[in-house]
PDB file of N, CA and C in Angstrom:
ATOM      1  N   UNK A   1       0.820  -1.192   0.000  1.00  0.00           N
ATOM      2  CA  UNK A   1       0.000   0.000   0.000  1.00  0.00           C
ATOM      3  C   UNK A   1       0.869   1.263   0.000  1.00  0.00           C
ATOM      4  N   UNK A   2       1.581   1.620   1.025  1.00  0.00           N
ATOM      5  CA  UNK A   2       2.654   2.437   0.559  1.00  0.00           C
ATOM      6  C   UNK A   2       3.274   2.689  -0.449  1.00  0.00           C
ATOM      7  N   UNK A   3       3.929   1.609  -0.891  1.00  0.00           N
ATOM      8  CA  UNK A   3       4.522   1.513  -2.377  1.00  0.00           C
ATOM      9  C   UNK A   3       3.549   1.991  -3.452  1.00  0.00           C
ATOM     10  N   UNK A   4       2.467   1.615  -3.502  1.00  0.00           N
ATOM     11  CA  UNK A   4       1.234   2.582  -4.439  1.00  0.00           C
ATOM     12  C   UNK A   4       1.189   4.199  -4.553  1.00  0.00           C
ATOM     13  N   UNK A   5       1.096   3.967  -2.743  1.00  0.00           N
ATOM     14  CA  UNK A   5       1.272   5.589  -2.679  1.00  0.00           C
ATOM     15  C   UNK A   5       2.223   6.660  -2.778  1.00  0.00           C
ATOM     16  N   UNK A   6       3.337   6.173  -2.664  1.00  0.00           N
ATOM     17  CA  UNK A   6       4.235   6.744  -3.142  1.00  0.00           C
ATOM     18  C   UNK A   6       4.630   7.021  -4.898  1.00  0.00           C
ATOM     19  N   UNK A   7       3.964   5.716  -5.617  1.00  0.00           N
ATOM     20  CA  UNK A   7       4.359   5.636  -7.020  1.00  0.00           C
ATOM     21  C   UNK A   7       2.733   6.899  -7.347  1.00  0.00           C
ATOM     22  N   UNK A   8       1.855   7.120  -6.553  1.00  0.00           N
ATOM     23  CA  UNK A   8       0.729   7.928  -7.330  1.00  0.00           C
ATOM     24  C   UNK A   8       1.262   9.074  -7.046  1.00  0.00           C
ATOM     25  N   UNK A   9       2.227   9.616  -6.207  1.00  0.00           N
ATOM     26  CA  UNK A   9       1.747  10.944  -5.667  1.00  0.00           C
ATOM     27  C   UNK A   9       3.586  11.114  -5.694  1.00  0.00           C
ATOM     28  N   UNK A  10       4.065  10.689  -6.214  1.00  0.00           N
ATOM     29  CA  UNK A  10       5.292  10.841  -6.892  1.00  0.00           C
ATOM     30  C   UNK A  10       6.516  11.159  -5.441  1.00  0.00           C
ATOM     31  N   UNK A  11       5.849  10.523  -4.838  1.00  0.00           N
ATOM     32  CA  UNK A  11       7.250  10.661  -3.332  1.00  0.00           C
ATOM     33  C   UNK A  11       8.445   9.987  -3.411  1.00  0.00           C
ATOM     34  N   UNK A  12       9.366  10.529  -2.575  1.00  0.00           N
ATOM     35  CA  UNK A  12      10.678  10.620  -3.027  1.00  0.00           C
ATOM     36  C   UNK A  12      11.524  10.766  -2.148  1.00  0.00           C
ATOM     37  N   UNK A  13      12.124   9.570  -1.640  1.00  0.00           N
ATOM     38  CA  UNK A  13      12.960   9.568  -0.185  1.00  0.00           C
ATOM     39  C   UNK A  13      13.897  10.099  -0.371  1.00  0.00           C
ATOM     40  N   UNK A  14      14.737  11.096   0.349  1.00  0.00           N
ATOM     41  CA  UNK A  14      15.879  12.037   0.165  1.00  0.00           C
ATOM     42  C   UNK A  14      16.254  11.846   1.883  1.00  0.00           C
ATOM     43  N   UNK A  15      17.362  11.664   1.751  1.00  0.00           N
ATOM     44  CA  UNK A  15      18.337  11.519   2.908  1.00  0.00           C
ATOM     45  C   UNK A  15      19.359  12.102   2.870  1.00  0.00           C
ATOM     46  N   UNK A  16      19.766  12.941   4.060  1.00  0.00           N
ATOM     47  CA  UNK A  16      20.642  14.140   4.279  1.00  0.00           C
ATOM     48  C   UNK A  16      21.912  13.631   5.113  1.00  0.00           C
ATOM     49  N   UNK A  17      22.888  13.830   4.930  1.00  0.00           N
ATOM     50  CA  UNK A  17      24.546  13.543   5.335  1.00  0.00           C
ATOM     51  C   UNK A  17      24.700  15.071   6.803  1.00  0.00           C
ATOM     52  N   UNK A  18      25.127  14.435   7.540  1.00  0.00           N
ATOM     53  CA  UNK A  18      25.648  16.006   8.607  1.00  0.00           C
ATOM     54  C   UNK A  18      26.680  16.863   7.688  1.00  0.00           C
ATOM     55  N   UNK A  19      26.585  17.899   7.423  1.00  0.00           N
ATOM     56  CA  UNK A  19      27.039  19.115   6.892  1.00  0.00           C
ATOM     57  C   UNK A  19      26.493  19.604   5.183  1.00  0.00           C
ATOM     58  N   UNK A  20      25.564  18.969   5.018  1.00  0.00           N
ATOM     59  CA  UNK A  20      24.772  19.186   3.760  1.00  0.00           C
ATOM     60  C   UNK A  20      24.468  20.185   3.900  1.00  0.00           C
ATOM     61  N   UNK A  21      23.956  21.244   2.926  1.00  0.00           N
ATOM     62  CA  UNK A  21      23.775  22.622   2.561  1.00  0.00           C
ATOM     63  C   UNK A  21      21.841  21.992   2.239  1.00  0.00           C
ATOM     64  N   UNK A  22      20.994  22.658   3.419  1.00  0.00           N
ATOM     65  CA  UNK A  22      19.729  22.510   2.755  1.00  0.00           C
ATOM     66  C   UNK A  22      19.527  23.639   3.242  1.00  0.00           C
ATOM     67  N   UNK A  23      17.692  24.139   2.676  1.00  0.00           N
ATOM     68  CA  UNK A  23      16.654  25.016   2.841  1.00  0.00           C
ATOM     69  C   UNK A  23      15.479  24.409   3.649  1.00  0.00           C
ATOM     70  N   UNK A  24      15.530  25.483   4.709  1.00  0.00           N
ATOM     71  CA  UNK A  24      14.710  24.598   5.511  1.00  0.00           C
ATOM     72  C   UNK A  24      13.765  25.772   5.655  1.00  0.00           C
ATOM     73  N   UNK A  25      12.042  24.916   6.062  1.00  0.00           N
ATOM     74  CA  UNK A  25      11.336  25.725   5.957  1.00  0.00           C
ATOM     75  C   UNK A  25      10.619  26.872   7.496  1.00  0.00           C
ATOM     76  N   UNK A  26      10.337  27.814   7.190  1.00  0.00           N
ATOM     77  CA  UNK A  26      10.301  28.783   7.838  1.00  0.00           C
ATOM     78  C   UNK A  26       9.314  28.814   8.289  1.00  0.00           C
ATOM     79  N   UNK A  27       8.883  28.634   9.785  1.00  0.00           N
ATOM     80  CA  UNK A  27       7.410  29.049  10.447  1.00  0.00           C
ATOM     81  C   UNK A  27       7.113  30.171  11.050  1.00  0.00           C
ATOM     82  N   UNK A  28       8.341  30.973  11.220  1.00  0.00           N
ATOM     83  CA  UNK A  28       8.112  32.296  11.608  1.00  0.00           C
ATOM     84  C   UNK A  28       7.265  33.146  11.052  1.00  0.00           C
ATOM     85  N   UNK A  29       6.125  34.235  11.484  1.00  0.00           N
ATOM     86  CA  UNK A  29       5.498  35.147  10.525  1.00  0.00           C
ATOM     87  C   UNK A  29       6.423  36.193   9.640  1.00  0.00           C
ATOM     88  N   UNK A  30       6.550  36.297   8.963  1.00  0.00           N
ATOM     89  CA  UNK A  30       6.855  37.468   7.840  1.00  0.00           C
ATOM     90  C   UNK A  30       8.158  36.531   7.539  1.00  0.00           C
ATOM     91  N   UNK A  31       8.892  37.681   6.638  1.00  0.00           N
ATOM     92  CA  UNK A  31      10.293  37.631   6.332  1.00  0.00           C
ATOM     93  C   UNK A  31      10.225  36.183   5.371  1.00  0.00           C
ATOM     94  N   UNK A  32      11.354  35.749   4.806  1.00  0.00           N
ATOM     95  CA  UNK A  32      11.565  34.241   3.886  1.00  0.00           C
ATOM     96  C   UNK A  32      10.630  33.199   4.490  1.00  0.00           C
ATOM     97  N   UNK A  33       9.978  32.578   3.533  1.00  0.00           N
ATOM     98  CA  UNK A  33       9.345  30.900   3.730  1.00  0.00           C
ATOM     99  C   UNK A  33      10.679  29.962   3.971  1.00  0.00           C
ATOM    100  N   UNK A  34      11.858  30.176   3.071  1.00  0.00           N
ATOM    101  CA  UNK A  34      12.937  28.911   3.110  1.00  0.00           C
ATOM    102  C   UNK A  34      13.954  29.473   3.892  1.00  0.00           C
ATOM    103  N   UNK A  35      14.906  29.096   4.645  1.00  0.00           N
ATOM    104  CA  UNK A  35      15.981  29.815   5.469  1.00  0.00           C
ATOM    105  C   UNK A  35      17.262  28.681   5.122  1.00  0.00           C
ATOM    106  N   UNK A  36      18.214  29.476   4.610  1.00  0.00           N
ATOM    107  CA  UNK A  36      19.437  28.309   4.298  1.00  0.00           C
ATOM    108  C   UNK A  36      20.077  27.911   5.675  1.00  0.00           C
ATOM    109  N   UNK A  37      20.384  26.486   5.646  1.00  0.00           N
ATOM    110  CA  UNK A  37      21.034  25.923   7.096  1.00  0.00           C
ATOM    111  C   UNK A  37      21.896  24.627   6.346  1.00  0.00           C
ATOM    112  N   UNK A  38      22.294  24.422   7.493  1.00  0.00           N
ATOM    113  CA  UNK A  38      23.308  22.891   7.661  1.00  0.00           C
ATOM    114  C   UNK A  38      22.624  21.740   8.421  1.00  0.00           C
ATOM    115  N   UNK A  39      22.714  20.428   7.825  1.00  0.00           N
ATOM    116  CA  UNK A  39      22.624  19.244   8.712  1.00  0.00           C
ATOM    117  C   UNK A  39      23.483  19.027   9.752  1.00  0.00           C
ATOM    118  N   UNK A  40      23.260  19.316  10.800  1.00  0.00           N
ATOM    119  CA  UNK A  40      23.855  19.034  12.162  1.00  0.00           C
ATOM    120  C   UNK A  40      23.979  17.312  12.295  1.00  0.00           C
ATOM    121  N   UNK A  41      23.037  16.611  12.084  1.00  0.00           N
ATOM    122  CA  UNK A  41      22.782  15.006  12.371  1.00  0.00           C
ATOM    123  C   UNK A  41      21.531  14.539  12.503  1.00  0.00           C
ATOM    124  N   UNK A  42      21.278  13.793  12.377  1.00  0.00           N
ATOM    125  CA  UNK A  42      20.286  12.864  11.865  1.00  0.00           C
ATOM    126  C   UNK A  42      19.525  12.579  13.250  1.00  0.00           C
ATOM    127  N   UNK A  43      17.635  12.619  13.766  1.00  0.00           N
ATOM    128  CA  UNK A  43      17.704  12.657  14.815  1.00  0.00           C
ATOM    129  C   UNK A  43      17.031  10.910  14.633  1.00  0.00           C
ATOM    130  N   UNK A  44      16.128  10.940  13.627  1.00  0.00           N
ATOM    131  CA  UNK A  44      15.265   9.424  13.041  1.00  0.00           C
ATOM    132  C   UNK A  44      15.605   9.209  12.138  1.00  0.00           C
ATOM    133  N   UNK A  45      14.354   8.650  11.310  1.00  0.00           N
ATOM    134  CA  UNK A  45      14.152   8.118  10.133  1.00  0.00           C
ATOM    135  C   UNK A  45      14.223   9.023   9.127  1.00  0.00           C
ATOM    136  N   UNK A  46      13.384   9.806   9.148  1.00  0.00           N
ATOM    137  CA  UNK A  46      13.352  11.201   8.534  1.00  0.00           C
ATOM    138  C   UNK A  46      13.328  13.037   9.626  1.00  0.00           C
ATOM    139  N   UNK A  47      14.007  12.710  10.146  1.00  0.00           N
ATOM    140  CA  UNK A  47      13.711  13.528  11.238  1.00  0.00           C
ATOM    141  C   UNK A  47      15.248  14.609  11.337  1.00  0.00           C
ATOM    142  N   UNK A  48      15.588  15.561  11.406  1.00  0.00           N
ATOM    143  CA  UNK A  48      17.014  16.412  10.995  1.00  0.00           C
ATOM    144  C   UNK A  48      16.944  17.363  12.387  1.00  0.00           C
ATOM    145  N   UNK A  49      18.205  17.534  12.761  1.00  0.00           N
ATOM    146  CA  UNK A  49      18.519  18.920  13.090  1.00  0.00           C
ATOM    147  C   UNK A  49      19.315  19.654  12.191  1.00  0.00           C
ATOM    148  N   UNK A  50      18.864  20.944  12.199  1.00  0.00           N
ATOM    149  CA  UNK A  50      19.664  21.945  11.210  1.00  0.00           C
ATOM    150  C   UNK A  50      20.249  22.753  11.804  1.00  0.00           C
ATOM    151  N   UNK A  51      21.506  23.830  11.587  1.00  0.00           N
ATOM    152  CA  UNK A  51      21.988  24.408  11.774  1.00  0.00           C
ATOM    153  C   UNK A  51      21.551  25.947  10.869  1.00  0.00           C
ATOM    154  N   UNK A  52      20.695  26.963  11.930  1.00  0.00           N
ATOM    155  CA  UNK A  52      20.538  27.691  11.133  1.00  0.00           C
ATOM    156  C   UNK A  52      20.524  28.847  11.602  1.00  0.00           C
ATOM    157  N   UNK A  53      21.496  30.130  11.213  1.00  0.00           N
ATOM    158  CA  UNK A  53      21.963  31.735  11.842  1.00  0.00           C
ATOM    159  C   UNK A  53      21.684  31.109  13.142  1.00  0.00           C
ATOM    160  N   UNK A  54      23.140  30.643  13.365  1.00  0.00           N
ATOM    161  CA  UNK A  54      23.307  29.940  14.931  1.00  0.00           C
ATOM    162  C   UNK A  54      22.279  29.743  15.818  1.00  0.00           C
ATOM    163  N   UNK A  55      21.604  28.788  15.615  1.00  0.00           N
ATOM    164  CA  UNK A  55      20.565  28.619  16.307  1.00  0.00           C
ATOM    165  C   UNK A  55      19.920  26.721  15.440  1.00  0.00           C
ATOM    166  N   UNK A  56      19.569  25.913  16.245  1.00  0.00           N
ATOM    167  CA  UNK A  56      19.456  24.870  15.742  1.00  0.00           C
ATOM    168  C   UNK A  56      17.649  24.208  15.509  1.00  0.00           C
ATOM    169  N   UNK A  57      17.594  24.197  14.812  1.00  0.00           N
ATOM    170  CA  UNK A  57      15.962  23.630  14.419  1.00  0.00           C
ATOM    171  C   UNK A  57      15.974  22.297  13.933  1.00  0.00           C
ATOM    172  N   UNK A  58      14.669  21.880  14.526  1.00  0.00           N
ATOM    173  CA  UNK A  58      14.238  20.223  14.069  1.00  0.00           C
ATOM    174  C   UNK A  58      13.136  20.626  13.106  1.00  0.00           C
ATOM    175  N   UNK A  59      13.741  19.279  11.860  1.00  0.00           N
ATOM    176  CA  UNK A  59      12.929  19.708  10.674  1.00  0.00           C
ATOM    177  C   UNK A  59      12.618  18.237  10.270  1.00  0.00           C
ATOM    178  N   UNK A  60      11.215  17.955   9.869  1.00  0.00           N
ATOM    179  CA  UNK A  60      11.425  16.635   9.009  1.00  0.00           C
ATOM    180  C   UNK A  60      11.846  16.973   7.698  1.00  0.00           C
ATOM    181  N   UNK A  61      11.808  15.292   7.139  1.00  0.00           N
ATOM    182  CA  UNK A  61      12.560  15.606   5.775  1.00  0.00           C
ATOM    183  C   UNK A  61      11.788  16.885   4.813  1.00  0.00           C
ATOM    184  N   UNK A  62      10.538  16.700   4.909  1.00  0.00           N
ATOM    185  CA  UNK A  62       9.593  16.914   3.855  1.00  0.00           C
ATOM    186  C   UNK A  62       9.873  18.872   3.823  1.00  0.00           C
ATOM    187  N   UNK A  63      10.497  19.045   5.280  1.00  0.00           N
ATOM    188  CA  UNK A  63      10.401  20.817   5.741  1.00  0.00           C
ATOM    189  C   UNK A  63      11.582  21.217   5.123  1.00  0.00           C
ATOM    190  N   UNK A  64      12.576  20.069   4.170  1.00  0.00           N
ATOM    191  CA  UNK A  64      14.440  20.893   3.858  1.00  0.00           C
ATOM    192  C   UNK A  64      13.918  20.060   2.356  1.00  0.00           C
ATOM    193  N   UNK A  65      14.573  21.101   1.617  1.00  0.00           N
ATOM    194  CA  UNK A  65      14.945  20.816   0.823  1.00  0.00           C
ATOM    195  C   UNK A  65      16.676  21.261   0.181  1.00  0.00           C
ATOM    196  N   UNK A  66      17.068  20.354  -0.823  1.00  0.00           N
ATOM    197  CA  UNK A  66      18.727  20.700  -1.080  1.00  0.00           C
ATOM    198  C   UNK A  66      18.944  22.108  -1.230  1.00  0.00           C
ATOM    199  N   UNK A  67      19.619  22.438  -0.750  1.00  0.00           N
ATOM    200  CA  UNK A  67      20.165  23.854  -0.856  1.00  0.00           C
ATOM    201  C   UNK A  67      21.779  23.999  -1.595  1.00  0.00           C
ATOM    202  N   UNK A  68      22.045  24.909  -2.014  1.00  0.00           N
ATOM    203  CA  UNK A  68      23.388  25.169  -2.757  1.00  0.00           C
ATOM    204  C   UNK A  68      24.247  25.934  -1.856  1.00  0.00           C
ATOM    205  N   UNK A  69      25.604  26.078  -1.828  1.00  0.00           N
ATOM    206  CA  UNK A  69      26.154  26.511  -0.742  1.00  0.00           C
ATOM    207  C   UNK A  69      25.993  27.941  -0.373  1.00  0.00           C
ATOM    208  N   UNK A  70      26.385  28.532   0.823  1.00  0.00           N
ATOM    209  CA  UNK A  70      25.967  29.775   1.180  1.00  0.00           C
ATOM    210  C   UNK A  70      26.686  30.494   0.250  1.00  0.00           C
ATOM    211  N   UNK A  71      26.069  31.579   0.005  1.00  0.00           N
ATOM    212  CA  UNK A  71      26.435  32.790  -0.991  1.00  0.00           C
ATOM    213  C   UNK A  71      28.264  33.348  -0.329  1.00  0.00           C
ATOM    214  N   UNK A  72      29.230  33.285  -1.645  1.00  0.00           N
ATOM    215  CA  UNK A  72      30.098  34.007  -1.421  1.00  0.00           C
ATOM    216  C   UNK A  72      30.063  35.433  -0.513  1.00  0.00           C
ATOM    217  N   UNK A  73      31.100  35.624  -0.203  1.00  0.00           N
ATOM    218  CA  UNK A  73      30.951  37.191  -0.091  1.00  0.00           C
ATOM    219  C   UNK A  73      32.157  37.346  -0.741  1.00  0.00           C
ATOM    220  N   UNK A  74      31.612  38.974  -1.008  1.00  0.00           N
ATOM    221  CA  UNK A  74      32.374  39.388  -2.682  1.00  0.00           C
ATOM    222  C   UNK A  74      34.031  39.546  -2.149  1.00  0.00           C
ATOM    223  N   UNK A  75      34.755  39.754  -2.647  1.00  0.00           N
ATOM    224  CA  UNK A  75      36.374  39.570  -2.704  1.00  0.00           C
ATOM    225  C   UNK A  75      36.932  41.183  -3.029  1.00  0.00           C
ATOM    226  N   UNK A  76      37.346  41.933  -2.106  1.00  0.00           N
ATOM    227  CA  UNK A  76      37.580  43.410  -2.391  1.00  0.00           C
ATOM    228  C   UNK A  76      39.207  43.387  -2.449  1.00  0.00           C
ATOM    229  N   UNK A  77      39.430  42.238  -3.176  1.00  0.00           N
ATOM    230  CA  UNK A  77      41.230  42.817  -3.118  1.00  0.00           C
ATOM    231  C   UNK A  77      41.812  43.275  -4.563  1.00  0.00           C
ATOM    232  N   UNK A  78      40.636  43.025  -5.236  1.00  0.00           N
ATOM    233  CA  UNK A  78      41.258  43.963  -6.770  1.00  0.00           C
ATOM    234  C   UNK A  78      41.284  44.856  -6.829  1.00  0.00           C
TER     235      UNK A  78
END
């Protein structure tokens, strides 16, 4: 039954490594829905702590998605 449901509704197990670059999602009112963070470690099955503007949040899988690494900052030595 699972296996059905997953093949109708197109789900998609994604598993996160400690120091992965994801987007995790935001419950705070206002400001960004996604907030970029780090995988701290694995707490379950699908279950994460993140590392995010120093401060650590529990996210299931379904709340991060992959993120790309944090934005450079620009280089003023030319």
């Amino acid at each position: 039954m699972e296996r059905q449901f997953n093949r109708h509704h197109g789900a998609v197990h994604t598993a996160y490594e400690p120091g992965d670059s994801v987007l995790a999602k935001e419950y705070r009112s206002g400001g960004e829905k996604w907030t970029h963070g780090y995988i701290k470690r694995r707490v379950g099955n699908v279950i994460y702590e993140v590392d995010v503007q120093s401060t650590t949040w529990v996210r299931h899988a379904n709340q991060l998605r992959p993120g790309c690494a944090a934005p450079a900052t620009p280089d003023n030595s030319s």
